[in-house]
N, C-alpha and C. Protein backbone atom coordinates (compact mmCIF):
# COMPACT_ATOMS: atom_id res chain seq x y z
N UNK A 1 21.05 41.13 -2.05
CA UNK A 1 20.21 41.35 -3.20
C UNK A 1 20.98 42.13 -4.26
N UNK A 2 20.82 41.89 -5.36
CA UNK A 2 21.26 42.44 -6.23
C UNK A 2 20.57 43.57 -7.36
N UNK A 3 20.67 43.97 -7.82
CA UNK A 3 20.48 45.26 -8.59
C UNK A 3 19.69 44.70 -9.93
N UNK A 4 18.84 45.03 -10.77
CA UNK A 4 18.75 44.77 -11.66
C UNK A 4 19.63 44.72 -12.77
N UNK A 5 20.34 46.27 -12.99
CA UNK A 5 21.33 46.28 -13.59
C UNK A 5 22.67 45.15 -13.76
N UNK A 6 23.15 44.59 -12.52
CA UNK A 6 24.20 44.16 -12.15
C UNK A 6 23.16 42.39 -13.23
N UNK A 7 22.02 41.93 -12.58
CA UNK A 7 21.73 40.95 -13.02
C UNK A 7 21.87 40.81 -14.86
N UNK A 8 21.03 42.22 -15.45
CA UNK A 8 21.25 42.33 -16.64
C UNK A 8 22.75 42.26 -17.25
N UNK A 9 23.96 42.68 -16.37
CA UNK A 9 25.23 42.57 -16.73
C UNK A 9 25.56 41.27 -17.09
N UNK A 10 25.06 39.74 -16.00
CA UNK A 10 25.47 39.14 -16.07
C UNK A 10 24.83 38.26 -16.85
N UNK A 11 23.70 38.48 -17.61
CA UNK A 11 23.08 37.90 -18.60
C UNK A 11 23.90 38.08 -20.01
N UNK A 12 24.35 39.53 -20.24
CA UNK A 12 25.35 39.64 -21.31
C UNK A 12 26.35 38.97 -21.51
N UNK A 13 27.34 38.95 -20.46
CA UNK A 13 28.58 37.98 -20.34
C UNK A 13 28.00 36.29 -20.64
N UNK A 14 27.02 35.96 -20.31
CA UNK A 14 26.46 34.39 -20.51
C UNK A 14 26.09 34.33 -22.22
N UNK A 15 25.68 35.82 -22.48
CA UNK A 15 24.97 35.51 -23.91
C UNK A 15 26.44 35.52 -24.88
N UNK A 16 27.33 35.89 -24.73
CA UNK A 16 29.20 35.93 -24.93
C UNK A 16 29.14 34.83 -25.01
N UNK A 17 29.06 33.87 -23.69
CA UNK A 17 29.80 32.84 -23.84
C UNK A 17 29.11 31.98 -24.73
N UNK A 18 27.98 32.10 -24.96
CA UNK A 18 26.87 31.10 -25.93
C UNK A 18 27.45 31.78 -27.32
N UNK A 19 27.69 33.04 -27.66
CA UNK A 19 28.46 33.03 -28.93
C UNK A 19 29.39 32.68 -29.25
N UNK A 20 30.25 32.43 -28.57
CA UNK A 20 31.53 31.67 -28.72
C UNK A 20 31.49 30.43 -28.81
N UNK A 21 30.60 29.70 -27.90
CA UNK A 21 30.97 28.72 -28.19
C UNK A 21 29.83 28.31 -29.74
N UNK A 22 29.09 28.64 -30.59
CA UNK A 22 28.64 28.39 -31.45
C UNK A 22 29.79 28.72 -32.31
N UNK A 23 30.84 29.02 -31.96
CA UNK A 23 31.80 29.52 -33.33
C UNK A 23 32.74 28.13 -32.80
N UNK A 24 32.49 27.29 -31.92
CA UNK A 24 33.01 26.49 -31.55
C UNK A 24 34.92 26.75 -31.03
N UNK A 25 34.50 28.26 -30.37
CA UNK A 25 35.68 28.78 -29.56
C UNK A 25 35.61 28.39 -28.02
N UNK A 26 35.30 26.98 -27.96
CA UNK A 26 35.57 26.50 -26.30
C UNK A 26 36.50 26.70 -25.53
N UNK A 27 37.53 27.32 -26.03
CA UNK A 27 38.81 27.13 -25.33
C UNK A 27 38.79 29.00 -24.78
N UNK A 28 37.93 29.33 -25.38
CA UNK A 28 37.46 30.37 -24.78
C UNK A 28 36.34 30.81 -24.19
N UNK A 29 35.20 29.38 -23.77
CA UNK A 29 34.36 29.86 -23.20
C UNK A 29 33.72 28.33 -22.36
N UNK A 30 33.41 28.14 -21.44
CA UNK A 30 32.92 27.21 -21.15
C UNK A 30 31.91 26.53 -21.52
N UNK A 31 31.27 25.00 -21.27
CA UNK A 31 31.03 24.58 -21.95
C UNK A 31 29.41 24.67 -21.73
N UNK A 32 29.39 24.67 -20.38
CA UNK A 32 27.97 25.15 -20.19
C UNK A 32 27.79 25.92 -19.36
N UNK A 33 26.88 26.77 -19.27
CA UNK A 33 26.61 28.35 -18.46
C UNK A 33 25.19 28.42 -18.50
N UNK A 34 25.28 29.37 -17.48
CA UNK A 34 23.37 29.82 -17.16
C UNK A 34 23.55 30.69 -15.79
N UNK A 35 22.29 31.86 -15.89
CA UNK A 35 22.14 32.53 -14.82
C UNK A 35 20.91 32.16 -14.01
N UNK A 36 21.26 32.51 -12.69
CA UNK A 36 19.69 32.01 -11.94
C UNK A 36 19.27 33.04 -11.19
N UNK A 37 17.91 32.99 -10.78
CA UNK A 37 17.64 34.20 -9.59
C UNK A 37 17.24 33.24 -8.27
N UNK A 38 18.09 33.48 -7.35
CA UNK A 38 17.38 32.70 -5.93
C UNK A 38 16.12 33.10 -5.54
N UNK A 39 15.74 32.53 -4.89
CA UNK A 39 14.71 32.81 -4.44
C UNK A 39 14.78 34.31 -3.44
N UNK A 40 15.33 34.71 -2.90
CA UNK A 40 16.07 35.87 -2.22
C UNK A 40 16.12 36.98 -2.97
N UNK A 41 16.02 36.81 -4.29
CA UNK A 41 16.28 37.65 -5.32
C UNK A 41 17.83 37.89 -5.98
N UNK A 42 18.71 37.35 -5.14
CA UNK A 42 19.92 37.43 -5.21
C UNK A 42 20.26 36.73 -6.44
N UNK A 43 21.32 36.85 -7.43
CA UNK A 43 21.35 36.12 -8.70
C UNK A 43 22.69 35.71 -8.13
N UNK A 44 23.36 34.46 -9.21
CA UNK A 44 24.20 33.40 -9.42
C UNK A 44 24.52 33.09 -10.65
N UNK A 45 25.26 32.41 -10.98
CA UNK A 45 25.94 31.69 -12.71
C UNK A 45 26.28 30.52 -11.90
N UNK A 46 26.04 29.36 -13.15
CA UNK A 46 26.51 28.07 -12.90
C UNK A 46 27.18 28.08 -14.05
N UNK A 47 28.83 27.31 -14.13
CA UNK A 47 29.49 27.42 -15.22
C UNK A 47 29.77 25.74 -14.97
N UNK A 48 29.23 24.91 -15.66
CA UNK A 48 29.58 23.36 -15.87
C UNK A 48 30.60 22.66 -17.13
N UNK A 49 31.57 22.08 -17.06
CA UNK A 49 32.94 21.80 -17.46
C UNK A 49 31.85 20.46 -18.32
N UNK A 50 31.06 19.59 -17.83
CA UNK A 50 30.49 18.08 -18.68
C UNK A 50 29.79 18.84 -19.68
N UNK A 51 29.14 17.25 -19.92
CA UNK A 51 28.14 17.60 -21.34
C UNK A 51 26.91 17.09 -21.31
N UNK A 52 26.85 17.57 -20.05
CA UNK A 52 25.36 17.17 -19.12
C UNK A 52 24.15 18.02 -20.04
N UNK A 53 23.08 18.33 -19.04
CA UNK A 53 21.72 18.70 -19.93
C UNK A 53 21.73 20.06 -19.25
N UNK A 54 22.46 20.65 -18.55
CA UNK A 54 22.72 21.93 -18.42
C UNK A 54 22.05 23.06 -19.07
N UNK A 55 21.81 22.66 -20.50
CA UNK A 55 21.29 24.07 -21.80
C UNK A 55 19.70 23.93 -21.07
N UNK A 56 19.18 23.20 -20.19
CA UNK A 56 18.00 23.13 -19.74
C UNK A 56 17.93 24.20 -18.82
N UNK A 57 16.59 24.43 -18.78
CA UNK A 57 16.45 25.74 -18.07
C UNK A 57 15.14 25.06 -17.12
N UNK A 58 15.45 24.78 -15.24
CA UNK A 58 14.60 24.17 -14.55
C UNK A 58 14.65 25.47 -13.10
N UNK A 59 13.15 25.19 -12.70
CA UNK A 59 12.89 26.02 -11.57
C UNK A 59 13.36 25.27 -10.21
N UNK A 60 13.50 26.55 -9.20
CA UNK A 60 13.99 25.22 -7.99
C UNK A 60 13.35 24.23 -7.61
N UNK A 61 12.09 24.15 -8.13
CA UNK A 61 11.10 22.98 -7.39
C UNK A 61 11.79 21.81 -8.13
N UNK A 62 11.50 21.78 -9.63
CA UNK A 62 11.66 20.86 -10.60
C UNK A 62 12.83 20.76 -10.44
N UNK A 63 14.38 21.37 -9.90
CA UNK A 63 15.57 20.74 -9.51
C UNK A 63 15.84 19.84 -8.47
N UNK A 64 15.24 20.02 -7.91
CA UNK A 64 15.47 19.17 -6.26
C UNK A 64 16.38 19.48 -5.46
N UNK A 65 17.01 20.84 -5.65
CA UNK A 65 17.65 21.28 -4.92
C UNK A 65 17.34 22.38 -4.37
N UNK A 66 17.47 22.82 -2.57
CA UNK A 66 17.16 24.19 -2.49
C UNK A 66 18.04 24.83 -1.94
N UNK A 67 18.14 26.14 -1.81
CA UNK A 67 18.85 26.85 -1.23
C UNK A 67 19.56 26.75 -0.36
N UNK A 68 19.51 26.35 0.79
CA UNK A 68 20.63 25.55 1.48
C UNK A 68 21.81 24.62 1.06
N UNK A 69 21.18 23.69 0.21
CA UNK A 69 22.03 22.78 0.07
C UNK A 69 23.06 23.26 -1.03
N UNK A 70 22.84 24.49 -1.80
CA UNK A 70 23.57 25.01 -2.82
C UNK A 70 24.28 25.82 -2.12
């Protein structure tokens, strides 16, 4: 489990990389990012290289993926 703090840390670094890349500094930030909370409470980042639909923001049900299989 993680800390609140530590989660709030890693929301900052994500909100970075969303400024950068609006300055269209990709080469310094990836192309798509997002933080999640497991179900556990434990948090994660997904950092995706395509130009998938990623900027979407889905719960684990509506992903079809669960915890295990990640």
């Amino acid at each position: 489990m993680c800390s609140l703090r530590d989660f709030e840390g890693m929301n900052k670094e994500t909100r970075a990389y969303r400024l950068l890349s609006r300055h269209q500094l990709d080469n310094l930030a990836p192309v798509h990012y997002g933080t999640f909370i497991m179900p556990d409470e434990s948090w994660g980042a997904v950092i995706l290289g395509d130009v998938g639909e990623a900027s979407h923001c889905y719960s684990w049900d509506r992903s079809g993926i669960n915890t295990e299989e990640l």
